[in-house]
Protein backbone atom coordinates (compact mmCIF):
# COMPACT_ATOMS: atom_id res chain seq x y z
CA UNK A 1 16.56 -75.04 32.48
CA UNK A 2 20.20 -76.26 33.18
CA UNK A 3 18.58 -79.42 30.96
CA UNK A 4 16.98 -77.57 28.19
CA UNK A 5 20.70 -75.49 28.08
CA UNK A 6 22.54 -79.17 27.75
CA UNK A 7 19.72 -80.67 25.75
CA UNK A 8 19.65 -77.76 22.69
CA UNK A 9 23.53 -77.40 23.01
CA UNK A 10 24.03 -81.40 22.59
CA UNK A 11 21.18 -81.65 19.95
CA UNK A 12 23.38 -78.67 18.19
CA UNK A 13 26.38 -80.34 18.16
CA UNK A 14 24.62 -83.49 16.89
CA UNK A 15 23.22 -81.98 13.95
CA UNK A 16 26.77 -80.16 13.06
CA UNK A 17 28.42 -83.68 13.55
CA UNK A 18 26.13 -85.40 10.91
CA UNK A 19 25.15 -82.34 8.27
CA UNK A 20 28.55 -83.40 6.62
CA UNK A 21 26.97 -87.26 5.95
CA UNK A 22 22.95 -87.11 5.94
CA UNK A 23 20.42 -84.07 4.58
CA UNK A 24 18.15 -82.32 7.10
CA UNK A 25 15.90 -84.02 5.89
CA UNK A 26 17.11 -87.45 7.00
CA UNK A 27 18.33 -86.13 10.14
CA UNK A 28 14.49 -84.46 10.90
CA UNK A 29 13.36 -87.96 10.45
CA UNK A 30 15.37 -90.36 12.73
CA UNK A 31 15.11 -87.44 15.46
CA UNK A 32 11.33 -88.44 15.32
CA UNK A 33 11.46 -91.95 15.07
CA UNK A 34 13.43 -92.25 18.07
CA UNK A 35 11.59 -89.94 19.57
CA UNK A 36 8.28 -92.02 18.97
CA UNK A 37 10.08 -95.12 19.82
CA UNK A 38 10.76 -93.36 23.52
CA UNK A 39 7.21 -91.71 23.88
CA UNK A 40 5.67 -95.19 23.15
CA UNK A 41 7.82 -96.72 25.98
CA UNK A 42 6.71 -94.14 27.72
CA UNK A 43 2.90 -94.34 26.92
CA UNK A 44 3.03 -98.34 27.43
CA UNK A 45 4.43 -97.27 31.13
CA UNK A 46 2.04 -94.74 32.01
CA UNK A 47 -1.07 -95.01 29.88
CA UNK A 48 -2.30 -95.16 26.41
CA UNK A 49 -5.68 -93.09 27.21
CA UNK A 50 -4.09 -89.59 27.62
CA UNK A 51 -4.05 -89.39 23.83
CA UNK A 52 -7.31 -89.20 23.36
CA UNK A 53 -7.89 -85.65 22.34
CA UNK A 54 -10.73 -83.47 21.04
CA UNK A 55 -8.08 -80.76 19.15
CA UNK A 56 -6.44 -83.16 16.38
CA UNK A 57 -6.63 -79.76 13.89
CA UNK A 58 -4.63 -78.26 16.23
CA UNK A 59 -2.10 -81.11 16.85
CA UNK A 60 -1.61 -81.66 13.14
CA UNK A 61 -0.43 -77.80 12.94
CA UNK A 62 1.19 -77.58 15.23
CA UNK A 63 3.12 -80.17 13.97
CA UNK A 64 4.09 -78.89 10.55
CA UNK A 65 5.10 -76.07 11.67
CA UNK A 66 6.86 -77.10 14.17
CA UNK A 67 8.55 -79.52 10.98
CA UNK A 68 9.49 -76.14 9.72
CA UNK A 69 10.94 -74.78 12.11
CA UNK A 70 13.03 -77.83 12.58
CA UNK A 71 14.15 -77.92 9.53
CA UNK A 72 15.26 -74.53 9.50
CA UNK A 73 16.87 -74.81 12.59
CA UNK A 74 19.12 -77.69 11.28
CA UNK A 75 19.99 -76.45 8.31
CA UNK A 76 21.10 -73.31 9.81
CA UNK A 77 23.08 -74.97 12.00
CA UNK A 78 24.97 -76.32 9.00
CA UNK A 79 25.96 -72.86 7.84
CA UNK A 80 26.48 -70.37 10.31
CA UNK A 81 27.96 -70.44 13.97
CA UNK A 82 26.12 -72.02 16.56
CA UNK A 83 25.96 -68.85 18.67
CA UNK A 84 24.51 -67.07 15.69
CA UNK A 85 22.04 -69.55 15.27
CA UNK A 86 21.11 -69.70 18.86
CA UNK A 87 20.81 -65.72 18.73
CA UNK A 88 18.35 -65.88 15.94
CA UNK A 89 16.26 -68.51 17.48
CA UNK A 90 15.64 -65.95 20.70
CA UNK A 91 13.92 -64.05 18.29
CA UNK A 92 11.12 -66.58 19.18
CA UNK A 93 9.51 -64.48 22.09
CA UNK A 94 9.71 -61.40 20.38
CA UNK A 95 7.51 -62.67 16.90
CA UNK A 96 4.97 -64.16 20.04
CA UNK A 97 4.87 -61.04 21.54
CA UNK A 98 4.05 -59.65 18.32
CA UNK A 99 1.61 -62.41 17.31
CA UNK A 100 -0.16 -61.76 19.83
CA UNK A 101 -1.19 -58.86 19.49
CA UNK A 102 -1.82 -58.94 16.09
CA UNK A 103 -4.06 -61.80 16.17
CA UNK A 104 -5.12 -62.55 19.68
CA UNK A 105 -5.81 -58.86 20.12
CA UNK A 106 -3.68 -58.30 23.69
CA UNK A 107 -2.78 -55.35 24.29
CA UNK A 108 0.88 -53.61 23.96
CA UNK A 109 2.08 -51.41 26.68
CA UNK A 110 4.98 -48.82 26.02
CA UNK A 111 7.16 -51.50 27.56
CA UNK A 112 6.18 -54.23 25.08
CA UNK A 113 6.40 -51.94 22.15
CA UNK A 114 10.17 -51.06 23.18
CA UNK A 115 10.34 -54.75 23.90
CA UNK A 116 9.64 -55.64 20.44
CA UNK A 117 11.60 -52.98 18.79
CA UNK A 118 14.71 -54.33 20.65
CA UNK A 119 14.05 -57.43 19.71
CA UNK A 120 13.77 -56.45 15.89
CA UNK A 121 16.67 -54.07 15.81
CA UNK A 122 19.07 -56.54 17.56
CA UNK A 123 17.79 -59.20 14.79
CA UNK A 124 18.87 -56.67 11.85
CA UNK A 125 22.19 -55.74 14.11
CA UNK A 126 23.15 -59.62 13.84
CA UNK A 127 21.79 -60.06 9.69
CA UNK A 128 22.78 -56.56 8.91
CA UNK A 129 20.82 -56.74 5.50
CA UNK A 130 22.46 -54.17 3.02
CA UNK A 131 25.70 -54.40 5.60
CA UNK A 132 26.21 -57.91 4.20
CA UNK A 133 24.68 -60.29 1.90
CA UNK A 134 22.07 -61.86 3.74
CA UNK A 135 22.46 -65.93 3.38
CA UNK A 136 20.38 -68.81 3.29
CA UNK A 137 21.91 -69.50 7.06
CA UNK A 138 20.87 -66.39 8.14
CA UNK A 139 17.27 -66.76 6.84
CA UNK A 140 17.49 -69.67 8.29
CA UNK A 141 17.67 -69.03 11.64
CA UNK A 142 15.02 -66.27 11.82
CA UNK A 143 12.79 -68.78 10.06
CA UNK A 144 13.06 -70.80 12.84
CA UNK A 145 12.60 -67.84 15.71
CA UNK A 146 9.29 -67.24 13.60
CA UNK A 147 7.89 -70.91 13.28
CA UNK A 148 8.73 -71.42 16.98
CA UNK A 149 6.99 -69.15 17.66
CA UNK A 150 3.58 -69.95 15.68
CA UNK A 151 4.35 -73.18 17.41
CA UNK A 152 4.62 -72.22 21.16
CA UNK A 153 1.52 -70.23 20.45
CA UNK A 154 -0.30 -73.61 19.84
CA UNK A 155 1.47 -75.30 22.26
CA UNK A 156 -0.21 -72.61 24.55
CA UNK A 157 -3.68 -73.54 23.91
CA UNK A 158 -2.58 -77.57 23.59
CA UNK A 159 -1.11 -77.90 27.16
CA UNK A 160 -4.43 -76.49 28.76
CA UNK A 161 -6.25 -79.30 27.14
CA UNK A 162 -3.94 -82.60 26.60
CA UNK A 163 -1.02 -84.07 28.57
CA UNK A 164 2.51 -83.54 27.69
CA UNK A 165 3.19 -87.18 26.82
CA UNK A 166 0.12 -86.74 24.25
CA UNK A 167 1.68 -83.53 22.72
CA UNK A 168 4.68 -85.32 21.95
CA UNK A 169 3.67 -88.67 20.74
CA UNK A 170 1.40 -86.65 18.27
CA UNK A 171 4.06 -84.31 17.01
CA UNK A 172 6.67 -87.52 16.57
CA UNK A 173 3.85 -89.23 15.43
CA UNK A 174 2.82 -86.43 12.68
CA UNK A 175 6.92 -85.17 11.91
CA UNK A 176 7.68 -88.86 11.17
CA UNK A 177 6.39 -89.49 7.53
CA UNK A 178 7.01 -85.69 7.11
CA UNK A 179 10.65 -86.19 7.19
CA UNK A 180 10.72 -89.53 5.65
CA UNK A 181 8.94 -88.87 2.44
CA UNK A 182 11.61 -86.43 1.78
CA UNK A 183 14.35 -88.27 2.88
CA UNK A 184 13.65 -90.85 0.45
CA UNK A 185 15.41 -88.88 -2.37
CA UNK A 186 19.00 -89.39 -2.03
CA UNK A 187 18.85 -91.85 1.36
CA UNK A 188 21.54 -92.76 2.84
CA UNK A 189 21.71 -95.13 6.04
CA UNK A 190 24.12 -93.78 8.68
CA UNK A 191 27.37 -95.17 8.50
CA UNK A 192 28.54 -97.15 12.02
CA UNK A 193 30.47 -94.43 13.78
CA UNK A 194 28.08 -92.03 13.40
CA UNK A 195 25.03 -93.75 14.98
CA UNK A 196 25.69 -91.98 18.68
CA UNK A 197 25.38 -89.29 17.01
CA UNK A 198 22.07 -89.91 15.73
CA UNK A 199 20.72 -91.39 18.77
CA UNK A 200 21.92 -88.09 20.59
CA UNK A 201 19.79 -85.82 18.25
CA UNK A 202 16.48 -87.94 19.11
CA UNK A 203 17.15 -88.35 22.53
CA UNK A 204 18.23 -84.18 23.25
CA UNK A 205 15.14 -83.45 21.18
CA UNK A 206 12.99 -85.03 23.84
CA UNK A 207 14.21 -84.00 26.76
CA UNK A 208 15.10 -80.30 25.80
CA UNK A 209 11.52 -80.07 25.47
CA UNK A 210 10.37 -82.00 28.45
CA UNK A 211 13.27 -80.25 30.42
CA UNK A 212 11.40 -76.51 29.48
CA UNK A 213 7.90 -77.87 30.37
CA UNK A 214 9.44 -78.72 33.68
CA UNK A 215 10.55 -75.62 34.25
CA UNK A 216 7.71 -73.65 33.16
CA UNK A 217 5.62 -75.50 35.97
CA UNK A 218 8.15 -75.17 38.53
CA UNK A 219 9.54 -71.56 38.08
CA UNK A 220 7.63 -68.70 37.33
CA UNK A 221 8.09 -67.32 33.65
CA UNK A 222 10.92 -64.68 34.66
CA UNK A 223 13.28 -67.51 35.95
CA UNK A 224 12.82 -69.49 33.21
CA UNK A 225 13.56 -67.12 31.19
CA UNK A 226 16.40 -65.51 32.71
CA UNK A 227 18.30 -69.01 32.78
CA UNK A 228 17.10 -68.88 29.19
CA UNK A 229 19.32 -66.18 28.22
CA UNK A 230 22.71 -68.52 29.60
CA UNK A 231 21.65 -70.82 26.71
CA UNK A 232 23.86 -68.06 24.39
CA UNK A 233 27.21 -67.79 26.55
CA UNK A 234 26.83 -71.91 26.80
CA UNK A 235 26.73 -72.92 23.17
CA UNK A 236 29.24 -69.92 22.16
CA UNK A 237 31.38 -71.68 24.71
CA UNK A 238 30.98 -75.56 23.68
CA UNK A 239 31.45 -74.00 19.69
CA UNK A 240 34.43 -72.40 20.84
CA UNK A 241 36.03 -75.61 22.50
CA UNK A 242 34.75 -78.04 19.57
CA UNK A 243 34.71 -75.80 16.42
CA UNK A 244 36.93 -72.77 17.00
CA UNK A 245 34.29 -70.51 16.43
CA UNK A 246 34.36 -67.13 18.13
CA UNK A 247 31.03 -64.88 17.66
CA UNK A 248 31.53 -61.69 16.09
CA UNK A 249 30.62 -58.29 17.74
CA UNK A 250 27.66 -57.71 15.91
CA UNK A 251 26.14 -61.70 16.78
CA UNK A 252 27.43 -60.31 20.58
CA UNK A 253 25.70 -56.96 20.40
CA UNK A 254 22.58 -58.25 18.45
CA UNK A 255 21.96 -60.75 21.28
CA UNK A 256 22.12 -58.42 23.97
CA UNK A 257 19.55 -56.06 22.14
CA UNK A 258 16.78 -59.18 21.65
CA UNK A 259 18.00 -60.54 25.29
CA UNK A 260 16.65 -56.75 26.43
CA UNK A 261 13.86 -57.42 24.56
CA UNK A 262 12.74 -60.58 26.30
CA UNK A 263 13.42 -59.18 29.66
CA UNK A 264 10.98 -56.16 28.76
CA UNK A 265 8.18 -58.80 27.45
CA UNK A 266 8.90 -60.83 31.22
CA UNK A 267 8.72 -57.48 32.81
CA UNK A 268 5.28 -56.15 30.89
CA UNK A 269 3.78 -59.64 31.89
CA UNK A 270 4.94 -59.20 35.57
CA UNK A 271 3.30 -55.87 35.56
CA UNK A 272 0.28 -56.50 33.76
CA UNK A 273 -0.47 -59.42 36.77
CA UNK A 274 0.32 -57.05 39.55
C-alpha cells in the first residue's frame, strides 16, 4: 500500500507537471503505450498464454470505463487541489457499496446504510452544491469515484477468471487507440524536458495498480484499506511542498466523513463473515 500511496501521488504530480503542455487526452494515451510496452516485456518474460480469456465483453468494458474514469481523473487534477481530487476519488467504495446493492442485490445492514450516507454527505460537504458553484473540477473528480467504481466491480469478477498480467495488457491494449484517436486533434509531441515526466505517468500507472493487487492478496481488506486512507494526508503533504496548496476545512472535514464511511463498509464486511 506504501506503493500504491507513492505510485497515485507520483502519477498526480505527473499529470499536474504536463496539463500545462499536452491535453488529457494525449497524456491518457502515452500512459498506455508505455504501459503496453512494459506488460509486453513482461508477457515475453513470463508467458504469452495467460491472455487467453473466455470474458473479452467484459475486458472491453471494463476498459472504457476505466478510459473514463481516467480521463476524469486527469483533468481534475488540472483544476482543483490534489487533496481535493484525491478526496473525491474515495468516493469510489462508497458508489460500490451502493452498486451493489442495487444491482447485485446484497444486502445493506444498518451499518452499510450509515456507511453510505457518510460517504454521500461528506461528498456534498467537500462540493457544497448551492454553497458554491459547482465546477467542471469538481464534477470531475466524483466522475472518477463513480467510474472506478463500475470498474473495480468488473475487475471483481475479471481477477477470479484471468491473471493480472492479462487484465492489464488488455486494458493498455483497449485504452491505447482510445486515447490516440482523440489526441490526434491538436497533437503535440512532448517537448525534451518534459519526457521524465511522461515516462513517470506510464510507469506509476502500472505499478499503483499492481502495488494494490499485491496488497489485496497479502492483507486482508481492512488493512488495505486503512493504509488506504494515508493516501489523503500524503498527497495533501507532497501538494503542499510542490504547489503551495493547503486543503480547505470543508475538503478536510468532507474526507473524514467518506473516510468514516469506508471504515463502516470494512466493518459491515468483517461482520457479515463472522
Amino acid at each position: 500500500m506504501m506503493g500504491t500511496m507513492v505510485s497515485f501521488a507520483a502519477m498526480a504530480v505527473g499529470g499536474r507537471e504536463l496539463a500545462d503542455d499536452l491535453s488529457t487526452f494525449q497524456i491518457l494515451f502515452w500512459r498506455s503505450l508505455i504501459g503496453l510496452v512494459i506488460i509486453t516485456l513482461l508477457l515475453t518474460r513470463f508467458g504469452w498464454a495467460q491472455i487467453k480469456s473466455k470474458n473479452l465483453k467484459v475486458h472491453a468494458f471494463r476498459s472504457v470505463v476505466h478510459f473514463g474514469s481516467q480521463y476524469c481523473w486527469f483533468l481534475a487534477i488540472s483544476l482543483i487541489t490534489l487533496a481535493e481530487v484525491v478526496a473525491l476519488e474515495f468516493t469510489t467504495s462508497i458508489w460500490t457499496a451502493l452498486l451493489a446493492m442495487l444491482f447485485l442485490g446484497e444486502g445493506m445492514s444498518r451499518m452499510g446504510v450509515a456507511a453510505i450516507t457518510s460517504g454521500f454527505v461528506g461528498m456534498l460537504v467537500i462540493v457544497r452544491p448551492g454553497a458554491i458553484e459547482v465546477g467542471v473540477g469538481a464534477l470531475a473528480g466524483l466522475g472518477a469515484g463513480f467510474g472506478y467504481a463500475v470498474a473495480l466491480t468488473a475487475i471483481r469478477f475479471l481477477a477470479q477468471r484471468d491473471t493480472p498480467l492479462c487484465i492489464l495488457f488488455y486494458m493498455m491494449a483497449l485504452q491505447l487507440p482510445m486515447g490516440l484517436v482523440p489526441a490526434l486533434d491538436g497533437w503535440i509531441w512532448p517537448a525534451r524536458d518534459i519526457w521524465p515526466w511522461v515516462a513517470l505517468v506510464g510507469v506509476t500507472g502500472l505499478s499503483a495498480h499492481y502495488c494494490i493487487a499485491r496488497a489485496m492478496t497479502l492483507a486482508d481488506a481492512a488493512t488495505v484499506t486503512t493504509w488506504g486512507f494515508l493516501r489523503l494526508p500524503f498527497v495533501a503533504a507532497i501538494a503542499f511542498v510542490l504547489y503551495g496548496e493547503l486543503p480547505e476545512l470543508w475538503v478536510a472535514l468532507g474526507a473524514t466523513l467518506i473516510c468514516a464511511g469506508i471504515y463502516l463498509i470494512v466493518r459491515d464486511a468483517d461482520a457479515k463473515k463472522a
